[in-house]
C-alpha atoms as a PDB file:
ATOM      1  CA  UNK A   1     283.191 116.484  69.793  1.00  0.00           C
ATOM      2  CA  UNK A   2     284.804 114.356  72.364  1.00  0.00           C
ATOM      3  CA  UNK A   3     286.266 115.993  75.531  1.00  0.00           C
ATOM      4  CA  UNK A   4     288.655 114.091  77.651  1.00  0.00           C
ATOM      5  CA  UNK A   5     289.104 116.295  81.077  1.00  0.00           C
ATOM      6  CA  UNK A   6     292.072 113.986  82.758  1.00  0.00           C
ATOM      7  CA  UNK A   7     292.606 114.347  85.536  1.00  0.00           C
ATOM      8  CA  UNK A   8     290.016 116.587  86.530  1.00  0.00           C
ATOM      9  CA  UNK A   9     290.623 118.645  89.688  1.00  0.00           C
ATOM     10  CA  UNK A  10     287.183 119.166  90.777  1.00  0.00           C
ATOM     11  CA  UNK A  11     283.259 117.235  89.450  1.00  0.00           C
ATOM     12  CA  UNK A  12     280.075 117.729  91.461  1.00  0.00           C
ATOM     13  CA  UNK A  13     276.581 117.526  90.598  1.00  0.00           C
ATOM     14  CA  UNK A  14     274.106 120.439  92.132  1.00  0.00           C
ATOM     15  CA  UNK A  15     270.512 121.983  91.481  1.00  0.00           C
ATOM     16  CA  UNK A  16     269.788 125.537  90.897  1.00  0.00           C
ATOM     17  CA  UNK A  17     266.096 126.118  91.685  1.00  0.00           C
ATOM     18  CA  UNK A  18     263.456 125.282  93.936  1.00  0.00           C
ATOM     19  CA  UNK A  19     262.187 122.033  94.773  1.00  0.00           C
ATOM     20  CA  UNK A  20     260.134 120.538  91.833  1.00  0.00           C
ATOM     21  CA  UNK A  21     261.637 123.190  89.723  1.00  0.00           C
ATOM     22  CA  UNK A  22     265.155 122.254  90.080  1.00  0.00           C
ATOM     23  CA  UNK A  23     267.702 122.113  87.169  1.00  0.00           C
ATOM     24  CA  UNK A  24     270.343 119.697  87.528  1.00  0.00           C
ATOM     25  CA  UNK A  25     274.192 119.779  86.032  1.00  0.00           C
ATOM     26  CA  UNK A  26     277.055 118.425  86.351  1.00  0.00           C
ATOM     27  CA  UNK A  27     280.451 120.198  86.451  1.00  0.00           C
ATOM     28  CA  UNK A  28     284.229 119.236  85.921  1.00  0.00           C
ATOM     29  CA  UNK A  29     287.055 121.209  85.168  1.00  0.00           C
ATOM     30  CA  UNK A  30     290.984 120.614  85.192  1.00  0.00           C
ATOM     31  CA  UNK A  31     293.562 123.552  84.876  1.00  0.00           C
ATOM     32  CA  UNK A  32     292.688 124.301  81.564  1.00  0.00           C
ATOM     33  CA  UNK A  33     288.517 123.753  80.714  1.00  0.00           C
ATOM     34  CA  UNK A  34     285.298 123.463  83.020  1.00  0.00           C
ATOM     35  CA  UNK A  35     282.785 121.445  81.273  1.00  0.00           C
ATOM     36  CA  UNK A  36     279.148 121.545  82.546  1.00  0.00           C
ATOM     37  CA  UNK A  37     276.325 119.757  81.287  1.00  0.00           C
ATOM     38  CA  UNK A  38     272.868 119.098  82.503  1.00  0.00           C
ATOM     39  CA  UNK A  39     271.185 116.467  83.797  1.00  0.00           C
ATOM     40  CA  UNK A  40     268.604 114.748  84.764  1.00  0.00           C
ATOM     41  CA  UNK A  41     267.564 113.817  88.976  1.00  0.00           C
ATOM     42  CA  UNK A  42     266.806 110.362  87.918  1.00  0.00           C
ATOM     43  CA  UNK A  43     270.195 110.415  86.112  1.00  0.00           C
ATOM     44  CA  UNK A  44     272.169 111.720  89.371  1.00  0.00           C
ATOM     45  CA  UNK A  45     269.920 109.043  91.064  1.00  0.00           C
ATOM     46  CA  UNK A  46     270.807 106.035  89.294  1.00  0.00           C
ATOM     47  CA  UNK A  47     274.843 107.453  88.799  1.00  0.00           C
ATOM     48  CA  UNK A  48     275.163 107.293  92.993  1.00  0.00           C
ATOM     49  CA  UNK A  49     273.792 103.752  93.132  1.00  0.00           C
ATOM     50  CA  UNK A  50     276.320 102.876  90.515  1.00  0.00           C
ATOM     51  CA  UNK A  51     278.811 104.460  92.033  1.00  0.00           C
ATOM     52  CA  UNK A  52     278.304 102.870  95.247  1.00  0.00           C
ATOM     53  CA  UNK A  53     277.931  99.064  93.775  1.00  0.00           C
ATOM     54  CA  UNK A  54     281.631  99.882  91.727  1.00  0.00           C
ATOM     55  CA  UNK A  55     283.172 100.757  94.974  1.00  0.00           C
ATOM     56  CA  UNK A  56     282.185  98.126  96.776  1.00  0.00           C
ATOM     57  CA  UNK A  57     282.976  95.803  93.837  1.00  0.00           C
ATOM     58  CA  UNK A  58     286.615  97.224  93.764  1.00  0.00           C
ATOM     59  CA  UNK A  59     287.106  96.609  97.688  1.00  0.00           C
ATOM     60  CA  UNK A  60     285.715  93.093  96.969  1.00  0.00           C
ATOM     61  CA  UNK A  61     288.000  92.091  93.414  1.00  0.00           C
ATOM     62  CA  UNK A  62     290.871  94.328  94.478  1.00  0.00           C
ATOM     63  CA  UNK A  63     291.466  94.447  98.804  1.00  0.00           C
ATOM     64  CA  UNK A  64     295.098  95.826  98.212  1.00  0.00           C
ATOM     65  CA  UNK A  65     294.146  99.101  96.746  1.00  0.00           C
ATOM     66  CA  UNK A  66     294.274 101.794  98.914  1.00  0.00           C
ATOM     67  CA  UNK A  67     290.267 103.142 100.412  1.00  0.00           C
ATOM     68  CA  UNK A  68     288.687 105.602  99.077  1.00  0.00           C
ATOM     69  CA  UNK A  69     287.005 108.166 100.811  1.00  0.00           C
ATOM     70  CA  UNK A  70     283.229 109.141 100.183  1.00  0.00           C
ATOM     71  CA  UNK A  71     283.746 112.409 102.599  1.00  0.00           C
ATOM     72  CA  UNK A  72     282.844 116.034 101.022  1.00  0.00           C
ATOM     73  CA  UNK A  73     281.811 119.426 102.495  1.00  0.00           C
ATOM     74  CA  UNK A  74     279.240 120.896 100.968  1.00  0.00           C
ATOM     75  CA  UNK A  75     279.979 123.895 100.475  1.00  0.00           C
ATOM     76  CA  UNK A  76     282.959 122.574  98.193  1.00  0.00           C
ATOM     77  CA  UNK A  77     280.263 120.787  96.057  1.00  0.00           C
ATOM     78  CA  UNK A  78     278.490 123.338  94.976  1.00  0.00           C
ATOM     79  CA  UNK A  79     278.173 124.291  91.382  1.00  0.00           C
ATOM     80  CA  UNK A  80     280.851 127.131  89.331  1.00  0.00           C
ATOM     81  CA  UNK A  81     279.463 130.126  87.656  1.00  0.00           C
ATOM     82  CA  UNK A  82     278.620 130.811  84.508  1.00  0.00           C
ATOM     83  CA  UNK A  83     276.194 127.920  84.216  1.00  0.00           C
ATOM     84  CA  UNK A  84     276.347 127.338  80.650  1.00  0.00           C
ATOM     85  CA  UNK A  85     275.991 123.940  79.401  1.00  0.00           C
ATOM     86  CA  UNK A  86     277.346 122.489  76.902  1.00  0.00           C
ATOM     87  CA  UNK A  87     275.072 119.818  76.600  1.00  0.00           C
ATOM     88  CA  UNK A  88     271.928 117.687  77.536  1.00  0.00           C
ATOM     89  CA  UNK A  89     273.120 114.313  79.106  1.00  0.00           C
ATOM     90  CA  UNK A  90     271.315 110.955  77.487  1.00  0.00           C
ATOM     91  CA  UNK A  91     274.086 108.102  78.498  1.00  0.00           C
ATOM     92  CA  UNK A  92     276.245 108.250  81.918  1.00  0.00           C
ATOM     93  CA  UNK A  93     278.644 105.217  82.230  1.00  0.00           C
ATOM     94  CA  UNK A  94     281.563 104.766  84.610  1.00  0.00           C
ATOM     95  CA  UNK A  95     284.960 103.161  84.030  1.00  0.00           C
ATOM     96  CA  UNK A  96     287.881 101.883  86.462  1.00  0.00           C
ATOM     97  CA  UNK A  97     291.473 102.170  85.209  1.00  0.00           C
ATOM     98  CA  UNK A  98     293.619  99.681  87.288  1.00  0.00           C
ATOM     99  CA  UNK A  99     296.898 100.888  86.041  1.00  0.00           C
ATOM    100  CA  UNK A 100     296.292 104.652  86.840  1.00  0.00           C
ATOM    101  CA  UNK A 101     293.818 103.532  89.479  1.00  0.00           C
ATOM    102  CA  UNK A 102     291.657 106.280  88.303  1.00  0.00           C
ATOM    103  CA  UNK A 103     287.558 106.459  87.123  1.00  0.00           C
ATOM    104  CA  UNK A 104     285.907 107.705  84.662  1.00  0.00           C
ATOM    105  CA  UNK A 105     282.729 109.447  84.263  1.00  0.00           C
ATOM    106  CA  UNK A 106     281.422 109.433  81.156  1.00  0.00           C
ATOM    107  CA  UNK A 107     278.559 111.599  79.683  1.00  0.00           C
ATOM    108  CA  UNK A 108     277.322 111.021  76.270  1.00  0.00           C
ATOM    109  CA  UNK A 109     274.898 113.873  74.640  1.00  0.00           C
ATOM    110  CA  UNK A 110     271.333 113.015  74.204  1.00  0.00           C
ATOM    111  CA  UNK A 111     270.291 112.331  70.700  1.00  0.00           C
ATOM    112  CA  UNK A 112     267.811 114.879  69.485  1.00  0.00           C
ATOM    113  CA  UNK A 113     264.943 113.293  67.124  1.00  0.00           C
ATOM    114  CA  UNK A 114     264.514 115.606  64.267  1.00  0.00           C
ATOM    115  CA  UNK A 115     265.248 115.284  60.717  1.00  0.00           C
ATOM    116  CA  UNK A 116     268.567 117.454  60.481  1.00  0.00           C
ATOM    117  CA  UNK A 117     270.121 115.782  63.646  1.00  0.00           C
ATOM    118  CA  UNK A 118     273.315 113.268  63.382  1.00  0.00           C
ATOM    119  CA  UNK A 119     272.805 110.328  66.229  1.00  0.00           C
ATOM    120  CA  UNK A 120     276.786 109.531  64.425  1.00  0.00           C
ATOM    121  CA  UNK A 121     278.515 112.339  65.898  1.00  0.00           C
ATOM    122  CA  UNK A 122     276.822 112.962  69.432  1.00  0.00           C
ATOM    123  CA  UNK A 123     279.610 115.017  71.952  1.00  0.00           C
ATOM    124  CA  UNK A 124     280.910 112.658  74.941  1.00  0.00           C
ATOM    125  CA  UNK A 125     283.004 114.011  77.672  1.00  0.00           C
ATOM    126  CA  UNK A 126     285.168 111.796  80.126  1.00  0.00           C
ATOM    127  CA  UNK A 127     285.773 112.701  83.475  1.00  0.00           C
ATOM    128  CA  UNK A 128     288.987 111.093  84.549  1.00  0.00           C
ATOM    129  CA  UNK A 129     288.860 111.250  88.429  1.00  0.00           C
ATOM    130  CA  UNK A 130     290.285 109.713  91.284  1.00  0.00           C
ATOM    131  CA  UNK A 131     288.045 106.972  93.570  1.00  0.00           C
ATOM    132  CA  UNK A 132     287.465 109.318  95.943  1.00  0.00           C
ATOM    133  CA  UNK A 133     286.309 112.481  94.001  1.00  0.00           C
ATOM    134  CA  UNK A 134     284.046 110.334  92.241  1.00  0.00           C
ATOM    135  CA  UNK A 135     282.629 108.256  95.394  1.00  0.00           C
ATOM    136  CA  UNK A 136     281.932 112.099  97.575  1.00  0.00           C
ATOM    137  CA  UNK A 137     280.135 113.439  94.148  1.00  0.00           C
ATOM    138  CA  UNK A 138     278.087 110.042  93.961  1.00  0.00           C
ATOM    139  CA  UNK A 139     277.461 110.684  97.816  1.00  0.00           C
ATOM    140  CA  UNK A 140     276.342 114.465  97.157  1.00  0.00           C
ATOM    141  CA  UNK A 141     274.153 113.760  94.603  1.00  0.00           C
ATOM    142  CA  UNK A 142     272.186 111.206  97.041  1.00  0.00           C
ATOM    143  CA  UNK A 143     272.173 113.626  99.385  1.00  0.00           C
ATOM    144  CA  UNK A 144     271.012 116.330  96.631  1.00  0.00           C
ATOM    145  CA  UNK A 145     268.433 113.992  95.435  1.00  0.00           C
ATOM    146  CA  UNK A 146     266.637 113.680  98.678  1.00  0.00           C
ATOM    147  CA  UNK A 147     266.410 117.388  99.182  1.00  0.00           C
ATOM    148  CA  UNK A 148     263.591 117.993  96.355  1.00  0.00           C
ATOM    149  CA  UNK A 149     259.366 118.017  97.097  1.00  0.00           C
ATOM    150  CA  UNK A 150     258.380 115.694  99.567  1.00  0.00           C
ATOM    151  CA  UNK A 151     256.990 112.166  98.219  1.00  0.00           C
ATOM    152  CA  UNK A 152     254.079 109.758  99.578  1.00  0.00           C
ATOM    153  CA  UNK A 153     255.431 106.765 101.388  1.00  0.00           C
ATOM    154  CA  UNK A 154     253.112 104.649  99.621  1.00  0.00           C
ATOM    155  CA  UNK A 155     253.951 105.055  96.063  1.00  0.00           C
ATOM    156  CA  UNK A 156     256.949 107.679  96.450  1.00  0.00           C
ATOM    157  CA  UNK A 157     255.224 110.382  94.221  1.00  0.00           C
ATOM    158  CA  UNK A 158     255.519 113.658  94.503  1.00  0.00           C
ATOM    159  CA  UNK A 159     253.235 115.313  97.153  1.00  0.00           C
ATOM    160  CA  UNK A 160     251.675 118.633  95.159  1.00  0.00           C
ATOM    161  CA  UNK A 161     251.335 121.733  96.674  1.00  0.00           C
ATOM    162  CA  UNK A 162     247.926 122.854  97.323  1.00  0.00           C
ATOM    163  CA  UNK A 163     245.349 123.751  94.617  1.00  0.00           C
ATOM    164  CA  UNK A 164     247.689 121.600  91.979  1.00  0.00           C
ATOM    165  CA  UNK A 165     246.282 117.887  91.203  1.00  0.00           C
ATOM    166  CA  UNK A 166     247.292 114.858  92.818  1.00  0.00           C
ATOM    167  CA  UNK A 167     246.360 111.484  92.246  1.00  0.00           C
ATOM    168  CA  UNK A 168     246.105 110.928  96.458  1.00  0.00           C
ATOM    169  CA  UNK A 169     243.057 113.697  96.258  1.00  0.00           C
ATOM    170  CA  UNK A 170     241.359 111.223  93.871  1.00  0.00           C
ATOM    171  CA  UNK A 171     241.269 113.460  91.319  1.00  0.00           C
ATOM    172  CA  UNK A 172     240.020 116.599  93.105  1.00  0.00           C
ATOM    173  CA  UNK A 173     242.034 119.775  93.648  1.00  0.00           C
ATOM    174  CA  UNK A 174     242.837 121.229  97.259  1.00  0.00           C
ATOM    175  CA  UNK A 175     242.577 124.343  98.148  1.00  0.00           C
ATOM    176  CA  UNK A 176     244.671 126.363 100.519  1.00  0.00           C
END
Protein backbone atom coordinates (compact mmCIF):
# COMPACT_ATOMS: atom_id res chain seq x y z
CA UNK A 1 0.00 0.00 0.00
CA UNK A 2 1.51 3.28 -0.85
CA UNK A 3 -0.01 6.50 0.61
CA UNK A 4 0.84 9.79 -0.90
CA UNK A 5 -0.63 12.61 1.68
CA UNK A 6 0.21 15.90 -0.66
CA UNK A 7 0.16 18.46 0.60
CA UNK A 8 -0.31 17.62 4.03
CA UNK A 9 -1.78 20.32 6.29
CA UNK A 10 -0.35 19.32 9.49
CA UNK A 11 2.96 16.35 10.53
CA UNK A 12 4.46 16.26 14.02
CA UNK A 13 6.17 13.69 15.88
CA UNK A 14 5.17 13.28 19.85
CA UNK A 15 5.48 10.61 22.78
CA UNK A 16 2.69 9.29 24.77
CA UNK A 17 4.14 7.90 28.01
CA UNK A 18 6.55 8.46 30.58
CA UNK A 19 10.10 8.89 30.25
CA UNK A 20 11.83 5.52 29.38
CA UNK A 21 8.44 4.23 28.59
CA UNK A 22 7.60 6.54 25.88
CA UNK A 23 5.94 5.49 22.54
CA UNK A 24 6.79 7.51 19.69
CA UNK A 25 4.57 8.31 16.30
CA UNK A 26 4.39 10.29 13.80
CA UNK A 27 1.24 11.97 12.41
CA UNK A 28 0.13 13.67 9.04
CA UNK A 29 -3.07 14.31 7.70
CA UNK A 30 -4.47 16.52 4.70
CA UNK A 31 -8.29 17.27 4.24
CA UNK A 32 -9.12 13.94 3.51
CA UNK A 33 -6.78 11.06 5.67
CA UNK A 34 -4.54 11.30 8.94
CA UNK A 35 -1.92 8.74 8.74
CA UNK A 36 0.00 7.84 11.96
CA UNK A 37 2.67 5.50 12.35
CA UNK A 38 5.14 4.74 15.03
CA UNK A 39 8.44 5.25 15.54
CA UNK A 40 11.35 4.89 16.95
CA UNK A 41 13.43 7.96 19.38
CA UNK A 42 16.55 7.10 17.61
CA UNK A 43 14.52 7.41 14.36
CA UNK A 44 13.05 11.02 15.35
CA UNK A 45 16.74 11.56 16.43
CA UNK A 46 18.55 10.94 13.38
CA UNK A 47 15.29 12.51 11.06
CA UNK A 48 16.04 16.20 12.93
CA UNK A 49 19.76 16.03 12.16
CA UNK A 50 18.79 15.31 8.62
CA UNK A 51 16.51 17.71 8.48
CA UNK A 52 18.71 20.32 9.70
CA UNK A 53 21.87 19.37 7.27
CA UNK A 54 18.99 19.54 4.07
CA UNK A 55 18.10 22.97 5.13
CA UNK A 56 21.16 24.27 5.42
CA UNK A 57 22.21 22.53 2.18
CA UNK A 58 19.21 24.25 0.35
CA UNK A 59 20.23 27.86 1.73
CA UNK A 60 23.77 26.96 0.54
CA UNK A 61 22.86 25.34 -3.38
CA UNK A 62 19.75 27.49 -3.68
CA UNK A 63 20.16 31.40 -1.79
CA UNK A 64 17.10 32.69 -3.90
CA UNK A 65 14.50 30.54 -2.35
CA UNK A 66 12.54 32.08 0.05
CA UNK A 67 13.61 31.02 4.27
CA UNK A 68 12.03 28.75 5.91
CA UNK A 69 10.98 28.97 9.26
CA UNK A 70 11.87 26.30 12.03
CA UNK A 71 9.28 28.19 14.58
CA UNK A 72 6.33 25.93 16.21
CA UNK A 73 4.21 26.19 19.41
CA UNK A 74 3.92 23.35 21.13
CA UNK A 75 0.91 22.96 21.88
CA UNK A 76 0.16 22.82 17.97
CA UNK A 77 2.61 19.81 17.82
CA UNK A 78 1.09 17.64 19.77
CA UNK A 79 -0.23 14.35 18.61
CA UNK A 80 -4.34 13.72 17.13
CA UNK A 81 -6.53 11.20 18.73
CA UNK A 82 -7.29 8.04 18.03
CA UNK A 83 -3.69 6.86 18.09
CA UNK A 84 -3.93 4.03 15.84
CA UNK A 85 -1.09 3.22 13.72
CA UNK A 86 -0.97 2.05 10.75
CA UNK A 87 2.36 0.91 10.82
CA UNK A 88 5.88 0.27 12.39
CA UNK A 89 8.48 2.64 10.68
CA UNK A 90 11.92 0.74 9.39
CA UNK A 91 13.20 3.43 6.56
CA UNK A 92 12.65 7.42 6.92
CA UNK A 93 14.13 9.35 3.90
CA UNK A 94 13.54 12.96 2.89
CA UNK A 95 13.15 14.50 -0.56
CA UNK A 96 13.27 18.25 -1.96
CA UNK A 97 11.04 19.10 -4.94
CA UNK A 98 12.51 22.29 -6.60
CA UNK A 99 9.65 22.86 -8.90
CA UNK A 100 6.88 22.73 -6.17
CA UNK A 101 9.53 23.75 -3.66
CA UNK A 102 8.02 21.26 -1.39
CA UNK A 103 9.64 18.06 0.92
CA UNK A 104 8.92 14.96 1.41
CA UNK A 105 8.91 12.71 4.27
CA UNK A 106 8.98 9.42 3.55
CA UNK A 107 8.25 6.38 5.86
CA UNK A 108 8.72 2.94 4.65
CA UNK A 109 7.16 -0.08 6.92
CA UNK A 110 9.55 -2.25 8.71
CA UNK A 111 9.99 -5.65 7.27
CA UNK A 112 8.80 -8.31 9.64
CA UNK A 113 11.11 -11.62 9.59
CA UNK A 114 8.81 -14.52 9.57
CA UNK A 115 8.08 -17.05 7.06
CA UNK A 116 4.56 -15.74 5.74
CA UNK A 117 5.82 -12.06 5.47
CA UNK A 118 6.37 -10.25 1.86
CA UNK A 119 9.65 -7.78 2.20
CA UNK A 120 8.06 -7.05 -1.88
CA UNK A 121 5.09 -5.24 -0.89
CA UNK A 122 6.04 -3.28 2.43
CA UNK A 123 3.39 0.06 2.85
CA UNK A 124 5.33 3.55 2.31
CA UNK A 125 3.66 6.78 2.97
CA UNK A 126 4.95 10.27 1.63
CA UNK A 127 4.50 13.28 3.41
CA UNK A 128 4.51 16.10 0.94
CA UNK A 129 5.16 19.25 3.12
CA UNK A 130 6.30 22.59 2.84
CA UNK A 131 10.16 23.64 4.18
CA UNK A 132 8.88 25.01 7.00
CA UNK A 133 6.38 22.38 8.39
CA UNK A 134 8.99 19.96 7.95
CA UNK A 135 12.03 22.09 9.51
CA UNK A 136 9.49 23.06 13.07
CA UNK A 137 8.59 19.07 13.21
CA UNK A 138 12.45 18.24 12.81
CA UNK A 139 12.92 21.04 15.56
CA UNK A 140 10.12 19.42 17.90
CA UNK A 141 11.31 16.20 17.73
CA UNK A 142 14.90 17.50 19.06
CA UNK A 143 13.27 19.14 21.51
CA UNK A 144 11.02 15.89 22.25
CA UNK A 145 14.05 13.80 22.22
CA UNK A 146 15.79 15.58 24.99
CA UNK A 147 12.83 15.41 27.28
CA UNK A 148 13.16 11.47 28.06
CA UNK A 149 15.33 9.82 31.37
CA UNK A 150 18.25 11.64 32.16
CA UNK A 151 21.69 10.21 30.64
CA UNK A 152 25.41 10.08 32.13
CA UNK A 153 27.65 12.69 30.63
CA UNK A 154 30.25 10.24 30.24
CA UNK A 155 28.84 7.67 28.02
CA UNK A 156 25.21 9.27 27.48
CA UNK A 157 23.33 6.15 28.88
CA UNK A 158 20.44 6.13 30.48
CA UNK A 159 20.63 6.91 34.26
CA UNK A 160 18.19 3.99 35.98
CA UNK A 161 15.99 4.69 38.57
CA UNK A 162 16.81 3.26 41.82
CA UNK A 163 16.79 -0.49 42.65
CA UNK A 164 17.00 -1.17 38.58
CA UNK A 165 20.72 -2.11 37.27
CA UNK A 166 23.11 0.16 35.88
CA UNK A 167 26.34 -0.39 34.52
CA UNK A 168 27.72 3.05 36.60
CA UNK A 169 26.80 0.91 40.00
CA UNK A 170 29.29 -1.69 38.68
CA UNK A 171 26.96 -4.15 38.55
CA UNK A 172 25.21 -3.72 41.93
CA UNK A 173 21.62 -2.58 42.42
CA UNK A 174 20.66 0.68 44.48
CA UNK A 175 18.29 0.90 46.69
CA UNK A 176 15.98 3.75 47.50
Amino acid sequence: MNIDLNPVTHITVDAVGRPGERVFYLQGKNLEQEITLLVEKFQIQTLALAIENLMSELRERMPEIEDASPTYKEDEMLLEPPLDPLFRVGELSLGYDPEQDMMVLIAKEIAVDTPDADSENLSEVRFWCTRSQLWAMGRWGIELASRGRPVWPSTGEPILPPGEFSPKNNGHKTTP
